[in-house]
Protein backbone atom coordinates (compact mmCIF):
# COMPACT_ATOMS: atom_id res chain seq x y z
CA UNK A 1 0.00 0.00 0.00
CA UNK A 2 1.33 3.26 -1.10
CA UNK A 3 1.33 6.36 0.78
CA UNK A 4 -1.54 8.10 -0.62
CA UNK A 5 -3.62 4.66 -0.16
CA UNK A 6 -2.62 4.79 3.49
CA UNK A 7 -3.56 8.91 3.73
CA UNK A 8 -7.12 8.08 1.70
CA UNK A 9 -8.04 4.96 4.23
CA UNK A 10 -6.86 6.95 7.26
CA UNK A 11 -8.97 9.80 6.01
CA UNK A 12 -11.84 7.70 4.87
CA UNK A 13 -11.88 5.48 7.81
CA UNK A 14 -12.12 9.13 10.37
CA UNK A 15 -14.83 10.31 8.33
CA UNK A 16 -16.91 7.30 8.78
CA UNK A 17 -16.32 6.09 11.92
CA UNK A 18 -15.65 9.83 13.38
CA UNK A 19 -17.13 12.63 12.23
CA UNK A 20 -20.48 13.75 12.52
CA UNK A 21 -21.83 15.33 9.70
CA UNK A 22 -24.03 17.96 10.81
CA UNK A 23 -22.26 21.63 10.59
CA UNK A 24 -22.75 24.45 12.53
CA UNK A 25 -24.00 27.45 10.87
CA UNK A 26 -22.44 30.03 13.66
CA UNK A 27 -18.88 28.12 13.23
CA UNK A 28 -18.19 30.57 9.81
CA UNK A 29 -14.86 32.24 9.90
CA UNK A 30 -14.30 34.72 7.16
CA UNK A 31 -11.07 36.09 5.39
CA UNK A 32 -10.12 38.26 3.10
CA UNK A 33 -13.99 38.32 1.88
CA UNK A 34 -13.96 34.97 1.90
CA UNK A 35 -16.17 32.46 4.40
CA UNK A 36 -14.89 29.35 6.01
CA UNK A 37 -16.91 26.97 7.36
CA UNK A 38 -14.58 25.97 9.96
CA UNK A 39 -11.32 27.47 11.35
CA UNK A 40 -9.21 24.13 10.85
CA UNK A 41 -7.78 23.42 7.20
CA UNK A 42 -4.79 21.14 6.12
CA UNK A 43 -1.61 23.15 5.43
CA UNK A 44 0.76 22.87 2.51
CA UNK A 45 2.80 19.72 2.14
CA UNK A 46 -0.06 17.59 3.59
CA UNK A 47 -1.77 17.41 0.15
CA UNK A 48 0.99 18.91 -2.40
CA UNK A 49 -1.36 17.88 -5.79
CA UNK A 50 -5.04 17.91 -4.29
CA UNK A 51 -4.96 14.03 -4.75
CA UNK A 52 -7.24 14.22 -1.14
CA UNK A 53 -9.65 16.98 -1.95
CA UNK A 54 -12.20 14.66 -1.34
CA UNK A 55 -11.92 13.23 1.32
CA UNK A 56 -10.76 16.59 3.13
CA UNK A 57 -14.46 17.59 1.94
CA UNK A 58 -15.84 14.97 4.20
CA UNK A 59 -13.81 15.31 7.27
CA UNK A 60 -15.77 19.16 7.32
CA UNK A 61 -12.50 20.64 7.35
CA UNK A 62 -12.77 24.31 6.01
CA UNK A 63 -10.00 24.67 3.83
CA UNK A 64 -7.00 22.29 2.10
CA UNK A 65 -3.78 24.38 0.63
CA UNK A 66 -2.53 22.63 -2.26
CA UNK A 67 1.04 22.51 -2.43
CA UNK A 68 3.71 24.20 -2.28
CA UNK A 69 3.94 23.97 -6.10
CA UNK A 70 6.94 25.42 -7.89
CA UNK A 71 8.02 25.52 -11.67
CA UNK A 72 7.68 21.66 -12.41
CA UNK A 73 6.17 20.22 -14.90
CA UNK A 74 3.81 18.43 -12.72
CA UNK A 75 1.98 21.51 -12.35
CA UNK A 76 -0.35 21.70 -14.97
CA UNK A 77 -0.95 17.63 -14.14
CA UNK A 78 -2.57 19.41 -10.58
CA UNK A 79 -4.53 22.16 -12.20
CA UNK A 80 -6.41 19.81 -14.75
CA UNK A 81 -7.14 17.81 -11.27
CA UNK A 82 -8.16 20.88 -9.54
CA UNK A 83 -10.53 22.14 -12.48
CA UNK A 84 -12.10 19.17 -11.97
CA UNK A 85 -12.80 18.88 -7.80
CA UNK A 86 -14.22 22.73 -9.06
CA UNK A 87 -16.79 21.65 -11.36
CA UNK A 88 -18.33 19.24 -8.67
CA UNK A 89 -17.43 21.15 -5.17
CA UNK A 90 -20.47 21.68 -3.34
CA UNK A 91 -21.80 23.20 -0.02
CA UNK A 92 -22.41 26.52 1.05
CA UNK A 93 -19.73 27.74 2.23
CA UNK A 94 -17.55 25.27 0.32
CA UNK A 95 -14.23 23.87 1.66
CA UNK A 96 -11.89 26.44 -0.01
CA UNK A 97 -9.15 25.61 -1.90
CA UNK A 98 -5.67 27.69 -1.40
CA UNK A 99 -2.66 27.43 -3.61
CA UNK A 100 0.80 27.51 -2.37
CA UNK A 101 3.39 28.70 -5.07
CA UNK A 102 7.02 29.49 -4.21
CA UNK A 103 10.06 29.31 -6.12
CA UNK A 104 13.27 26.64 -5.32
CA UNK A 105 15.42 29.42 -6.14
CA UNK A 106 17.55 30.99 -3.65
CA UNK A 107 17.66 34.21 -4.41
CA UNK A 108 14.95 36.56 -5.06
CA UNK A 109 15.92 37.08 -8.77
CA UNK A 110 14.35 37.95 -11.66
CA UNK A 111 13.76 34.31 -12.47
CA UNK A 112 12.64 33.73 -9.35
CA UNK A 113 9.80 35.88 -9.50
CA UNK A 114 8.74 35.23 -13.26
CA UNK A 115 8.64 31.29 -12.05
CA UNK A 116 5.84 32.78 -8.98
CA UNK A 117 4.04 35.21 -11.50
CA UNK A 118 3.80 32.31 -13.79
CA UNK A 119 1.97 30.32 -11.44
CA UNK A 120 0.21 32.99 -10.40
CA UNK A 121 -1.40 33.16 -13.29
CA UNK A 122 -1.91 29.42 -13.97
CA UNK A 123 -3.37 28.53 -10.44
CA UNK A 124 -5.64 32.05 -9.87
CA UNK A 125 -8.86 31.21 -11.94
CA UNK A 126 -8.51 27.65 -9.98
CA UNK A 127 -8.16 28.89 -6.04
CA UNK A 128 -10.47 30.69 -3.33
CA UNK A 129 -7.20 31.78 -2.31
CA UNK A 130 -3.19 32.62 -3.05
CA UNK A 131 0.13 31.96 -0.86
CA UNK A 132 3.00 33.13 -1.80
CA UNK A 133 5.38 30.74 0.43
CA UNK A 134 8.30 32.73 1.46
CA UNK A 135 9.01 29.75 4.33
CA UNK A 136 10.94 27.41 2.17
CA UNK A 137 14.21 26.29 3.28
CA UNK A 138 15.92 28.19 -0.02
CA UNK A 139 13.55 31.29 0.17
CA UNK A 140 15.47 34.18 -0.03
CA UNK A 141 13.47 35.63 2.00
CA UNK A 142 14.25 33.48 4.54
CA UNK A 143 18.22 33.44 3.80
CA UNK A 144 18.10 36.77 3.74
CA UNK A 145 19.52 36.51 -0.16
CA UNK A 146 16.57 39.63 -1.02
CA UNK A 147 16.42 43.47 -1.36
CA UNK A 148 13.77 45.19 -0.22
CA UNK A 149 12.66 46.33 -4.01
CA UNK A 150 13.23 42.58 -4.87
CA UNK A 151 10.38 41.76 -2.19
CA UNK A 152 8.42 44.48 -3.30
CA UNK A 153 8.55 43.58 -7.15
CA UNK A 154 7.65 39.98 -6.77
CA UNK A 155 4.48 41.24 -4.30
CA UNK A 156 3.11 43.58 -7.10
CA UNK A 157 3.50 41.11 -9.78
CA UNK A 158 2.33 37.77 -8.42
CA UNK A 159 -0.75 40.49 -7.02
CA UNK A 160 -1.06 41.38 -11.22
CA UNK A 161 -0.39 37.78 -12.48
CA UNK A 162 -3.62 36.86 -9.80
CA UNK A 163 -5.44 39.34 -12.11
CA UNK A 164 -4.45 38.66 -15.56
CA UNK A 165 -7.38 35.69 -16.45
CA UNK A 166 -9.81 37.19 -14.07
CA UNK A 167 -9.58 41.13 -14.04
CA UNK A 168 -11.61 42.38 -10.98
CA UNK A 169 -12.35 38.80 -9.12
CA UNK A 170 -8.59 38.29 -8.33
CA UNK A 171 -8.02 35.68 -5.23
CA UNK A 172 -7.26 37.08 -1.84
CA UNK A 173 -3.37 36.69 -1.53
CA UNK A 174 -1.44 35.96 1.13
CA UNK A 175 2.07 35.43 2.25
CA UNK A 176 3.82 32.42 3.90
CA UNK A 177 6.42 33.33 7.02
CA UNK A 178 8.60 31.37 8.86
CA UNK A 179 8.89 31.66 12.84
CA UNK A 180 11.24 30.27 14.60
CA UNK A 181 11.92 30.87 18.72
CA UNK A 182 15.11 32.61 17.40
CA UNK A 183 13.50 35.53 15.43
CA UNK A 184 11.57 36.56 18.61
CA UNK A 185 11.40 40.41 16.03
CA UNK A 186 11.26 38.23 13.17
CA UNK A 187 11.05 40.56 10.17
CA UNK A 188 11.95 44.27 10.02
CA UNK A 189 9.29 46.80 10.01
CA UNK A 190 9.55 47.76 6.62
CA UNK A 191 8.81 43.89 5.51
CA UNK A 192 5.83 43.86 7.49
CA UNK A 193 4.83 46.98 6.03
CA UNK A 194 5.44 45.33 2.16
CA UNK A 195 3.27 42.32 3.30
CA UNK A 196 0.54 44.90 4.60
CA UNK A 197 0.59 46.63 1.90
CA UNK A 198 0.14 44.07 -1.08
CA UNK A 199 -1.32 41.16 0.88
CA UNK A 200 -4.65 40.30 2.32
CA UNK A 201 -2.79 38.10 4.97
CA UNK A 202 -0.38 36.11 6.43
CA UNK A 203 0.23 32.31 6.76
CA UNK A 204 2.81 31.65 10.06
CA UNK A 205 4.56 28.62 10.15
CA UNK A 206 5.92 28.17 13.51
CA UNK A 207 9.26 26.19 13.09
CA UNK A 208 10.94 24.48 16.22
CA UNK A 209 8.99 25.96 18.98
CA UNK A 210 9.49 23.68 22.25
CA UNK A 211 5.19 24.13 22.82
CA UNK A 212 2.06 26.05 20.82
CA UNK A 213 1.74 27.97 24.11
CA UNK A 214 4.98 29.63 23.82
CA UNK A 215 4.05 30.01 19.56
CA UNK A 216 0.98 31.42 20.55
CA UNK A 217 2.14 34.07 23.22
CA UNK A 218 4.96 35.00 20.08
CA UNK A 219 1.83 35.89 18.13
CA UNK A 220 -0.35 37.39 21.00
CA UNK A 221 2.22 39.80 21.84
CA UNK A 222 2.66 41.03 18.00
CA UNK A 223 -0.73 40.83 16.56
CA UNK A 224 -0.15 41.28 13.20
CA UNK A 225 -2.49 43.82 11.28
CA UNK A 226 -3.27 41.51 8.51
CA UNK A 227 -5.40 38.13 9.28
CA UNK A 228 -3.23 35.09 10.16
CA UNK A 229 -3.02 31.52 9.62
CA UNK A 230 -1.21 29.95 12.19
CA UNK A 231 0.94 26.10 11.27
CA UNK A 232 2.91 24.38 13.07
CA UNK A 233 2.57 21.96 16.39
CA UNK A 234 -0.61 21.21 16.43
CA UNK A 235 -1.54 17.56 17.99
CA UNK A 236 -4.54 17.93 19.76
CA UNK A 237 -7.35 19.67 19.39
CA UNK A 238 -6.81 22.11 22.34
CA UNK A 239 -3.64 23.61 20.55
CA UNK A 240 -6.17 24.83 17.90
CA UNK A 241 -8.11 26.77 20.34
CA UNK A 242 -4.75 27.80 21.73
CA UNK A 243 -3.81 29.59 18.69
CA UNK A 244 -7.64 30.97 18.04
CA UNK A 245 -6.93 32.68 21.69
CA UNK A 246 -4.21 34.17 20.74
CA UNK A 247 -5.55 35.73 17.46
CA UNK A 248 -5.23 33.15 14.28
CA UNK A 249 -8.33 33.18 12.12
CA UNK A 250 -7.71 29.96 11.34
CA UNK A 251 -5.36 27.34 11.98
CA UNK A 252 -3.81 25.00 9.58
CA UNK A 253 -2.48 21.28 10.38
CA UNK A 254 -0.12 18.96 9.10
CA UNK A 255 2.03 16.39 10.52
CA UNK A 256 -0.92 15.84 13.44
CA UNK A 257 -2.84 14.07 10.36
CA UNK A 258 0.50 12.99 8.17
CA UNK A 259 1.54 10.73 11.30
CA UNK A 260 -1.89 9.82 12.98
CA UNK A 261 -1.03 11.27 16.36
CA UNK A 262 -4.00 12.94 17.98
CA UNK A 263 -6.00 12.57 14.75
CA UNK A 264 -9.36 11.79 16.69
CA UNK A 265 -8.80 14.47 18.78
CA UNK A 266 -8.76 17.08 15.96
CA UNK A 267 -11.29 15.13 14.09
CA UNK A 268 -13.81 15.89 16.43
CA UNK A 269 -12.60 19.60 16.77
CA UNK A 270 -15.39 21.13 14.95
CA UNK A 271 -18.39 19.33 15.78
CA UNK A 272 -17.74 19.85 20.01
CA UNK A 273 -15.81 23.42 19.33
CA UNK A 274 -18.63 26.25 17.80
CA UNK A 275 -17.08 29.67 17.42
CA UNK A 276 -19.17 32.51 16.64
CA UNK A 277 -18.97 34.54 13.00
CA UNK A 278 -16.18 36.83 12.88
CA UNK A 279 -15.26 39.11 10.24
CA UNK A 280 -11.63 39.43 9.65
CA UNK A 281 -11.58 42.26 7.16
CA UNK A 282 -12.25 42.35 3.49
């Protein structure tokens, strides 16, 4: 049995055996205009081709970010098999669909962002939502291999390459940060201020932190302007509501459900945890 055979009967099994189906209509989180039908979602790397759309959709979780997807030629393989989840997603809200791009590049060059405008433009018309992942372990934003007009440039055209298929019903876009306990300032001012200024919000993945207490007092104490999407640590379904305390709008999990640990726990999340409609900004 193959690994994806082994995610789709894990999956499968929980949504049978665990999850009760009815949804609460006061558990709607919204973003960037957008409405989520529940706070928890599967972050990037859990489902890097939207091979397990489906059975995401039945778990009730309220988003799935495909990816990280860079300039490989498996890439238009994944948008033919997200065009087709589109054409028979249901529900109201739907699960939403977000699309990690980043480039393998280590510095921010001018390849480097034609590679994210170009699928920018490929993977808009297909997602609810855009992350430009800045958290990979080349990013140059994360090496620090980046100028701050560099940063700039590949903001305002991955915002215009959102645009180019779909003028005026561009995707919310967001940006993907890396946290670690040694950047307790993290990024300067002025980079916050480029990611304020060009994005609609902010994914956090919280690398190497000894608990998601001490992750989530790092983001209470700097509450970010922007809406955030906090990753990293989760195993039970109390670390969720942990980082909903401190101000995530929603909360994104990974190797919780890639290795099995605590997976009833945070199967259950939504049906015994009801939050009440919050608007996070347009």
């Amino acid at each position: 049995m193959n690994y994806l055979q082994r995610q789709r009967l894990r999956l499968h099994a929980a949504a049978a055996r665990l999850w009760p189906r009815q949804q609460a209509d006061n558990s709607c989180v919204r973003l960037g205009g957008l409405e989520f039908r529940s706070p928890l979602g599967a972050a990037a790397g859990l489902d890097r081709h939207g091979r397990l759309l489906a059975s995401f959709d039945k778990l009730g979780f309220g988003f799935v970010e495909v990816g990280t997807i860079n300039n490989h030629s498996d890439a238009p393989v994944t948008a033919r098999r997200l065009s087709r989840w589109l054409r028979k997603r249901h529900g109201k809200p739907p699960m939403r669909i977000g699309i990690s791009i980043g480039s393998l590049r280590s510095y921010l060059d001018a390849m480097a962002i034609n590679e994210c405008v170009m699928l920018a433009q490929m993977f808009a018309p297909l997602a609810d939502y855009i992350v430009l992942n800045l958290s990979r372990p080349r990013s140059p934003v994360r090496t620090g291999h980046f100028e701050p007009q560099h940063l700039q440039a590949v903001l305002q055209r991955v915002r215009a390459g959102c645009t180019a298929n779909n003028p005026g019903t561009a995707p919310p876009l967001l940006v993907k940060i890396a946290i670690t306990p040694g950047c307790r300032d993290a990024y300067p001012p002025g980079v916050m201020q480029l990611f304020e200024n060009h994005c609609d919000g902010i994914v956090v993945a919280f690398e190497d932190w000894p608990s998601v207490t001490a992750a989530a007092g790092w983001l209470r104490g700097r509450r970010p302007v922007l809406p955030v999407i906090a990753v990293g640590g989760i195993r039970h379904a109390t670390d969720i509501d942990t980082y909903l305390a401190a101000g995530a709008a929603l909360v994104g999990v990974h190797r919780a459900i890639r290795s099995g640990h605590g997976l009833y726990s945070l199967i259950q999340y939504p049906s015994r945890r009801r939050h009440n409609g919050v608007d996070l900004g347009q």
